[in-house]
Every structure is written in structure tokens, then in C-alpha cells.
C-alpha atoms as a PDB file:
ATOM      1  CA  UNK A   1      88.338 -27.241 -18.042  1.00  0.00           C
ATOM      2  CA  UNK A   2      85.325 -26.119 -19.871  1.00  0.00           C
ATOM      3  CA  UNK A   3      81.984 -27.756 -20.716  1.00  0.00           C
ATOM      4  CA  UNK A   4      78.811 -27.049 -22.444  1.00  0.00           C
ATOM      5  CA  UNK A   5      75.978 -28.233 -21.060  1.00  0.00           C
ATOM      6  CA  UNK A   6      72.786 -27.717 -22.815  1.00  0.00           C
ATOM      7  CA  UNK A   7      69.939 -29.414 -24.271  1.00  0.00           C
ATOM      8  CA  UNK A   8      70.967 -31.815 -26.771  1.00  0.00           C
ATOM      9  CA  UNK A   9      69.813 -31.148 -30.471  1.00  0.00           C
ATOM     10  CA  UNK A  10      69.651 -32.739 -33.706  1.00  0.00           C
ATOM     11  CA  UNK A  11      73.714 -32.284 -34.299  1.00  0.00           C
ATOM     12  CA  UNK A  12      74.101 -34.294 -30.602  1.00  0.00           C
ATOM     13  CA  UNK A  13      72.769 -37.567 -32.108  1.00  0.00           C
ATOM     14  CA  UNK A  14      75.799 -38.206 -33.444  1.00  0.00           C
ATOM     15  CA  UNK A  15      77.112 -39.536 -29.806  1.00  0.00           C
ATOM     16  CA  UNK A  16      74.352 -41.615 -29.040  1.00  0.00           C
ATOM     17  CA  UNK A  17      76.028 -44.708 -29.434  1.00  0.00           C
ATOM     18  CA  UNK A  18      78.881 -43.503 -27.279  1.00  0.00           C
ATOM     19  CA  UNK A  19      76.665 -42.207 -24.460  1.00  0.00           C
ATOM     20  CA  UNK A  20      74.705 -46.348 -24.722  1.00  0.00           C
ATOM     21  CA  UNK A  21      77.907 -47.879 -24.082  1.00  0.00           C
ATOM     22  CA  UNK A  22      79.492 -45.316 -21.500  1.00  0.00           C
ATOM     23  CA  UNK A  23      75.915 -45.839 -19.803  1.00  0.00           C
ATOM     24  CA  UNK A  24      76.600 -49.661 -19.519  1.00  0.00           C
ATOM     25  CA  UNK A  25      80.268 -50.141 -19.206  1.00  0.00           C
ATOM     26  CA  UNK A  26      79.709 -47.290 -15.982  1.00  0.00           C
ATOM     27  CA  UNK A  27      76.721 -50.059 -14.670  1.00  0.00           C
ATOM     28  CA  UNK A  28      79.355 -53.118 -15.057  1.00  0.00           C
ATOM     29  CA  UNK A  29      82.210 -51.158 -13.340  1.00  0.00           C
ATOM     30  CA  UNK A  30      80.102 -49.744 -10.199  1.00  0.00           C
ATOM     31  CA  UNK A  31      77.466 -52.532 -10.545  1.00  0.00           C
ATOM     32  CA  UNK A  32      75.080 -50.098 -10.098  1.00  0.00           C
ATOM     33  CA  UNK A  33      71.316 -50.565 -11.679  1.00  0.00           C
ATOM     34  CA  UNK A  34      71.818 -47.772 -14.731  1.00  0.00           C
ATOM     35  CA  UNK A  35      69.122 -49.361 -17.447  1.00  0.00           C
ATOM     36  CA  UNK A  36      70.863 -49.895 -20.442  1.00  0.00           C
ATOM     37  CA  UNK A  37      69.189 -47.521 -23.622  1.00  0.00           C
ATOM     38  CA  UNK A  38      69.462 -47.885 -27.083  1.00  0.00           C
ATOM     39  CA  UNK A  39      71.039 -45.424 -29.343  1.00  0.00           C
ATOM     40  CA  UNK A  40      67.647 -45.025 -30.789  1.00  0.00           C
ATOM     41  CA  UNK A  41      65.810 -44.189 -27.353  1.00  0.00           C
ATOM     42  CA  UNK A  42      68.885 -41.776 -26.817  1.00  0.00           C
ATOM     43  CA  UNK A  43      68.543 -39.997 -30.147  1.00  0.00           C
ATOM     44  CA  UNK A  44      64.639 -39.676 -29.924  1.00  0.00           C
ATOM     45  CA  UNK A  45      65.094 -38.325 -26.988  1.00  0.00           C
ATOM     46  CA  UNK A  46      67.804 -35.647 -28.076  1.00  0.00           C
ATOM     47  CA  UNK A  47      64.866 -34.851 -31.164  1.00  0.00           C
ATOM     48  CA  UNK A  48      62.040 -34.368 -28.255  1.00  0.00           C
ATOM     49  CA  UNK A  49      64.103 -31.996 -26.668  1.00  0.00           C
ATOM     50  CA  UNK A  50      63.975 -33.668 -23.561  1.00  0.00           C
ATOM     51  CA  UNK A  51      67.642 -34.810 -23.232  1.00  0.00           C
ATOM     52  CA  UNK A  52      70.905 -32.820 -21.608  1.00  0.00           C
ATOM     53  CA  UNK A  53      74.234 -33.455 -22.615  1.00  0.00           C
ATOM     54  CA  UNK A  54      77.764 -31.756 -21.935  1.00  0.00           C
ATOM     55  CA  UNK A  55      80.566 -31.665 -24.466  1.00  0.00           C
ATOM     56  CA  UNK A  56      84.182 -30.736 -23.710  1.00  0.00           C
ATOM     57  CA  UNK A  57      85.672 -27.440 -24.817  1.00  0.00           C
ATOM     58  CA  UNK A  58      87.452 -29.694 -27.627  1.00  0.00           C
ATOM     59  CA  UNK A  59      83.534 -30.935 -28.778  1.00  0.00           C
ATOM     60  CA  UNK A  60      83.939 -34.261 -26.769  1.00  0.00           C
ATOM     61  CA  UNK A  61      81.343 -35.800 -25.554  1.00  0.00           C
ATOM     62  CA  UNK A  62      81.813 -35.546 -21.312  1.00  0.00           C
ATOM     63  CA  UNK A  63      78.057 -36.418 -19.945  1.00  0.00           C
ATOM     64  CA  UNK A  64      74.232 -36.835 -20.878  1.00  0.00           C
ATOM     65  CA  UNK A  65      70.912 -37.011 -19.097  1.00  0.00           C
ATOM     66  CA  UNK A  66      67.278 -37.253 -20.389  1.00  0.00           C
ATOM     67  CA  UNK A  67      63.607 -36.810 -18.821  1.00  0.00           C
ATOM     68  CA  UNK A  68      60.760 -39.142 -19.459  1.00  0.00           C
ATOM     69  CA  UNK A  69      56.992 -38.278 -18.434  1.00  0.00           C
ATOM     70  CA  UNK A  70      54.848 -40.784 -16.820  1.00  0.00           C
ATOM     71  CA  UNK A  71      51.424 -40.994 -15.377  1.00  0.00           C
ATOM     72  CA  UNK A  72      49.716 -38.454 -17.537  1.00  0.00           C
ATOM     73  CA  UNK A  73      52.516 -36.168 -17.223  1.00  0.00           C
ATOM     74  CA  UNK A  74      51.916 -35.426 -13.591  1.00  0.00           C
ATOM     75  CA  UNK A  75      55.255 -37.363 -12.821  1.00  0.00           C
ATOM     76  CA  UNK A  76      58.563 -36.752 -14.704  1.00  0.00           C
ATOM     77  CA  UNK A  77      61.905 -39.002 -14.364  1.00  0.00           C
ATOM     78  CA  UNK A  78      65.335 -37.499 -14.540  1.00  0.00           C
ATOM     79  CA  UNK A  79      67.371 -40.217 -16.092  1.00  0.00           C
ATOM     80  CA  UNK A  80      70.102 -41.877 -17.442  1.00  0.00           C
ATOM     81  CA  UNK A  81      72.858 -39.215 -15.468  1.00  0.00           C
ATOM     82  CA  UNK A  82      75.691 -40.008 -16.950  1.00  0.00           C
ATOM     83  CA  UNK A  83      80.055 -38.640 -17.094  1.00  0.00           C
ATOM     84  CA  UNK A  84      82.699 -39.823 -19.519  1.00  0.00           C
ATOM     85  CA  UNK A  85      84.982 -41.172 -17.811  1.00  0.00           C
ATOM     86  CA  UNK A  86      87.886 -39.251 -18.323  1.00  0.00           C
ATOM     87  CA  UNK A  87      85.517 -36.152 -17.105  1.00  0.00           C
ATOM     88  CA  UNK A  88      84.768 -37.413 -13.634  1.00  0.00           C
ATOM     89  CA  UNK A  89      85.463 -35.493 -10.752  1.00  0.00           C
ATOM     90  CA  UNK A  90      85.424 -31.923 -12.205  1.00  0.00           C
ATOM     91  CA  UNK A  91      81.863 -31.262 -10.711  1.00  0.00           C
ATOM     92  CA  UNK A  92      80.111 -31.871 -14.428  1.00  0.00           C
ATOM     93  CA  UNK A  93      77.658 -34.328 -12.742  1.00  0.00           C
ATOM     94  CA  UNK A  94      75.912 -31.655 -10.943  1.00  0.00           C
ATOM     95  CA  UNK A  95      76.011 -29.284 -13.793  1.00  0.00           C
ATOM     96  CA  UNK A  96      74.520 -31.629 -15.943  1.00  0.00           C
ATOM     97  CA  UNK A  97      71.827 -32.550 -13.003  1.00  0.00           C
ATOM     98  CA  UNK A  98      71.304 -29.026 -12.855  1.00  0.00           C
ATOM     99  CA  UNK A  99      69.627 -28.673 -16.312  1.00  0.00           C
ATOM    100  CA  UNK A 100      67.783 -31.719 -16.449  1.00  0.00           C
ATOM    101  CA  UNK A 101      66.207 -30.466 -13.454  1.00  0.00           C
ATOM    102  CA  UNK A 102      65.538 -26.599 -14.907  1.00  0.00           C
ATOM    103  CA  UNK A 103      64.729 -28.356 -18.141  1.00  0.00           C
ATOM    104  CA  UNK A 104      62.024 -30.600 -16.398  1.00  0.00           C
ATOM    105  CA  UNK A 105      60.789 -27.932 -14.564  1.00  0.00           C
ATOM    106  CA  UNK A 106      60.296 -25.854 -17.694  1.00  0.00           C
ATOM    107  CA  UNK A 107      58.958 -28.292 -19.618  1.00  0.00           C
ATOM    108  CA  UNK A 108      56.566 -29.747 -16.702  1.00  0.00           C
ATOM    109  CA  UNK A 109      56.069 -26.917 -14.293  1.00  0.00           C
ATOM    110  CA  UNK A 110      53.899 -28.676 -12.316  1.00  0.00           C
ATOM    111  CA  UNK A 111      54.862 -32.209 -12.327  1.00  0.00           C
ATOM    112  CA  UNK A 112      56.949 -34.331  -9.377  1.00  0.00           C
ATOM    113  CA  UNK A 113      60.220 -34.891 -10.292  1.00  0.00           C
ATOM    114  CA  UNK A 114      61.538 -38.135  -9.702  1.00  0.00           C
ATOM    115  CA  UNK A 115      64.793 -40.261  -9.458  1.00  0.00           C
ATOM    116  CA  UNK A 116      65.874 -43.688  -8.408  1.00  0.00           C
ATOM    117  CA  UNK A 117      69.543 -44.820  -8.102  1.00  0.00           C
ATOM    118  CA  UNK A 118      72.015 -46.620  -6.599  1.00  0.00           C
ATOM    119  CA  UNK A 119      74.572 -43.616  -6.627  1.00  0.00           C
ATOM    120  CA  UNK A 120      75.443 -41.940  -3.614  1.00  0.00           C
ATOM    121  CA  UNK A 121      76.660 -38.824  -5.451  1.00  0.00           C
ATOM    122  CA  UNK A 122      73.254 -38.367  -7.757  1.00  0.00           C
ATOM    123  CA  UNK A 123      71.006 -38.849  -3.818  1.00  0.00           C
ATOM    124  CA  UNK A 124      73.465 -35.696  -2.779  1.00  0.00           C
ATOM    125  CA  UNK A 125      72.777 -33.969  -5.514  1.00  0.00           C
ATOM    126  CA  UNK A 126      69.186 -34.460  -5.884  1.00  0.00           C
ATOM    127  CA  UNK A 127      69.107 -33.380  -1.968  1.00  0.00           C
ATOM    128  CA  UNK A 128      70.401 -30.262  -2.490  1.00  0.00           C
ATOM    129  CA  UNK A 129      68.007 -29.974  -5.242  1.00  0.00           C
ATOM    130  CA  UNK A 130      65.170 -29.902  -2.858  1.00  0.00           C
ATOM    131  CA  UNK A 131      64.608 -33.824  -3.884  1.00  0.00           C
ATOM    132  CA  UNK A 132      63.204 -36.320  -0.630  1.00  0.00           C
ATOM    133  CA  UNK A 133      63.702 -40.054  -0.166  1.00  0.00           C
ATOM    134  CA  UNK A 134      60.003 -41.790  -0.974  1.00  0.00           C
ATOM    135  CA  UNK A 135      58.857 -45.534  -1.100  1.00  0.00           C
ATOM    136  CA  UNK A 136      58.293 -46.614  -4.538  1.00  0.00           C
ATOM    137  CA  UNK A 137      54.510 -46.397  -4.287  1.00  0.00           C
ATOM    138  CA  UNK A 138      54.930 -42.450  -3.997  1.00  0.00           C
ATOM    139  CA  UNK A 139      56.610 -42.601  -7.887  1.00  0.00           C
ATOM    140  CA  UNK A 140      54.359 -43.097 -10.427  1.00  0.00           C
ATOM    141  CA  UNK A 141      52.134 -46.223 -10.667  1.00  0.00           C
ATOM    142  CA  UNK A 142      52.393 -46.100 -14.935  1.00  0.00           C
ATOM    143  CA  UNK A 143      53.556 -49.947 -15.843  1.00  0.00           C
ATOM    144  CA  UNK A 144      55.422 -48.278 -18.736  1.00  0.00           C
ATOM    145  CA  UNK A 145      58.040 -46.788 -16.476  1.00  0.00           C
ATOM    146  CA  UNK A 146      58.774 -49.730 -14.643  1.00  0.00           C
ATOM    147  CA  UNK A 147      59.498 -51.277 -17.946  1.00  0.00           C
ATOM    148  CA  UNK A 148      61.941 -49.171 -18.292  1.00  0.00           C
ATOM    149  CA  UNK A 149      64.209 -50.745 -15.608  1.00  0.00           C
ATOM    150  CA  UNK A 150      64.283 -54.344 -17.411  1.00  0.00           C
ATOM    151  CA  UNK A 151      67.438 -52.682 -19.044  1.00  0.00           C
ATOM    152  CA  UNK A 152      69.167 -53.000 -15.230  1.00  0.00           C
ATOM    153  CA  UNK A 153      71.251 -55.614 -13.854  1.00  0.00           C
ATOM    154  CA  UNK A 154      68.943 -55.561 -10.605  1.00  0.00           C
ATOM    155  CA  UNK A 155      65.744 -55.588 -12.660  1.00  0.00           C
ATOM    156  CA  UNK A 156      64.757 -59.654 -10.314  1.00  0.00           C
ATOM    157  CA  UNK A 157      65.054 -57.876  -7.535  1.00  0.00           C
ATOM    158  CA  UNK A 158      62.526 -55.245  -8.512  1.00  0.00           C
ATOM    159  CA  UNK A 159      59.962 -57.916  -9.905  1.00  0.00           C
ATOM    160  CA  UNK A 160      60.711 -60.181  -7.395  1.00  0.00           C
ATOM    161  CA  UNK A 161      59.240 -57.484  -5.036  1.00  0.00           C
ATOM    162  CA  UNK A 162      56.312 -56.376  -7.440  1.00  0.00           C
ATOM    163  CA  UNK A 163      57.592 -53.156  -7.987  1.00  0.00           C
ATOM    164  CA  UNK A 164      57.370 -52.189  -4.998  1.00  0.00           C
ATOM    165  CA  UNK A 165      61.404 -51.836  -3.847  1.00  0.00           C
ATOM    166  CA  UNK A 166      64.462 -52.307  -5.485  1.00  0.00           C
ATOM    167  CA  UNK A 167      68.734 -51.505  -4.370  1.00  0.00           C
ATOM    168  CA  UNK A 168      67.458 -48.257  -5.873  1.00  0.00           C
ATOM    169  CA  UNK A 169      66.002 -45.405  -3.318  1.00  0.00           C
ATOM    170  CA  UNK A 170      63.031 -43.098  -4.838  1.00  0.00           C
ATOM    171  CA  UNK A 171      63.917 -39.637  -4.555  1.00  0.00           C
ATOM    172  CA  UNK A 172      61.219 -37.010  -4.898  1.00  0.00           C
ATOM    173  CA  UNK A 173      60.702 -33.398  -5.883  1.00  0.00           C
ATOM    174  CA  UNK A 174      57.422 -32.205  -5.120  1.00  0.00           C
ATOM    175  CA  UNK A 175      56.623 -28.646  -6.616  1.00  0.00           C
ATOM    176  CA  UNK A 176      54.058 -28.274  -4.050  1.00  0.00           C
ATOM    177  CA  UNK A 177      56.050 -28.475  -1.461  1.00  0.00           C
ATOM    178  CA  UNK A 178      58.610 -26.115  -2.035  1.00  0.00           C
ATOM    179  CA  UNK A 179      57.509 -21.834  -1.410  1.00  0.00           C
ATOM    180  CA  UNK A 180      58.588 -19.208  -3.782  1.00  0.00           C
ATOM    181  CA  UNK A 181      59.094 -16.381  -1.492  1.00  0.00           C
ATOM    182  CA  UNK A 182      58.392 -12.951  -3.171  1.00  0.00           C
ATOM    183  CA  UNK A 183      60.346 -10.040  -1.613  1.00  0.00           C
ATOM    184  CA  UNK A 184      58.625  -6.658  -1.990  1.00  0.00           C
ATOM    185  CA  UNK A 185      58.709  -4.806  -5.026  1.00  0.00           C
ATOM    186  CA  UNK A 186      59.032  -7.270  -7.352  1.00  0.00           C
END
């Protein structure tokens, strides 16, 4: 099978409530800590640009993901990974992690790109990505972000702990610490 995967656009907002509830009927099956988003976060997030999602070769909708900058823009969250259901396991995950990450990257050259979950199959990915695990004080300190995760089931836990550790692992990408080799004659 087939999928686009690109950023989303105006025309995408049109699956926004369909990506919210996929988003938290996936968090009640796994019982995972996905924050729940509203269809209006989801479609101003599609408008800024700063949103991924995949559609089927039929124009389905088969997976989203959106970025969020924090701290003055120095940090910047891949989010809200996401795979219709009746897409799973045809490797769209990582195509859709794929260009959050080249679309945070491109948008945020020099910011740290950060993740948390509770998914073992977005840590792989974000290892192979170059990501590390981090304590939460390595993530950004902006209270704003950390408001974001009052959406998730596990949201006591996080408070409970003042912010400081959750079910969630931080995973990191660091632009620093990764070398871009240049071979000769380029």
C-alpha cells in the first residue's frame, strides 16, 4: 500500500476531528499517556505548517504528527505520533516520524528535539533517529509545555512528582552533538 506523507495544509483540516478521537481511543486501548488535542489545536497546527500527516492512496486519513516550540524556540517537541488503525504495521509510523523530524529540523535548525512517550516503538524510532534517553530536567523548563500533558491519563503522576518524571521517558536530539562529515570535493 501507498501513503502520502507530507506536511498537512489547509485542505487536511478537514480530518482533524478524526485524528482527536483516533489520538484518544489509541490512549484508552494501550493506556498509554497520548494528551488528548482538540480539533482546533490540530487544525491550527495544520495552518502553522507545523503538522505531518499521511493519507492512504484512496485519500484516507492513515497517521498525523505535529511540532510545538518551547523555551524560546531553543527546544522543539515532536508530538502527537499517531496511525489509523487499520494502517498499523505497514511501517507508516516511521515514515511519518521521519518528516516531523526533517520538518523540525528545517523549521528549527538549531533547536533540541524532544519526545516523551510511553511507546516502545516511537523510543526505537527516535533511537535510530540519533534521539538519547534524558531526565526531564534536560527538556525544556517552559510551564506551557508541561501544560500540555494535563490532556494525559498519567498527567497525577507527573504533578505528583513536580514535573520532574512521569511513565513517560525524555528522549533527546541534540544538534550539537551529532557531526556532519564532509567528504572531499563537495
Amino acid at each position: 500500500m501507498e501513503f502520502q506523507v507530507m506536511v498537512a495544509q489547509e485542505c487536511h483540516t478537514v480530518y482533524a476531528e478524526e485524528i482527536c478521537q483516533e489520538i484518544y481511543i489509541s490512549s484508552l486501548e494501550r493506556k498509554t499517556g497520548i494528551a488528548n488535542r482538540s480539533p482546533e489545536y490540530i487544525i491550527n497546527k495544520m495552518r502553522a505548517g507545523k503538522a505531518v500527516i499521511a493519507l492512504s492512496e484512496t485519500g484516507e486519513f492513515a497517521g498525523f504528527s505535529y511540532i510545538e516550540s518551547w523555551g524560546g524556540k531553543s527546544f522543539v517537541a515532536n508530538s502527537g505520533l499517531i496511525v489509523a488503525h487499520k494502517f498499523r504495521g505497514l511501517g507508516l509510523a516511521k515514515m511519518i516520524k521521519e518528516q516531523t523530524f526533517i520538518l523540525s529540523r528545517k523549521l528549527f535548525p538549531d533547536a533540541k528535539i524532544f519526545s516523551i512517550t510511553t511507546g516502545a516503538a516511537v523510543m526505537k524510532m527516535n533511537y535510530e533517529f540519533g534521539f538519547r534517553p534524558v531526565p526531564f530536567s534536560e527538556l525544556t523548563d517552559d510551564p506551557e509545555f508541561w501544560k500540555g500533558c494535563e490532556g494525559c491519563r498519567h498527567f497525577s503522576i507527573l504533578k505528583d512528582r513536580d514535573y520532574k518524571m512521569c511513565l513517560c521517558t525524555g528522549l533527546l536530539y541534540d544538534p550539537k552533538e551529532h557531526l556532519v562529515i564532509h567528504h572531499p570535493g563537495e
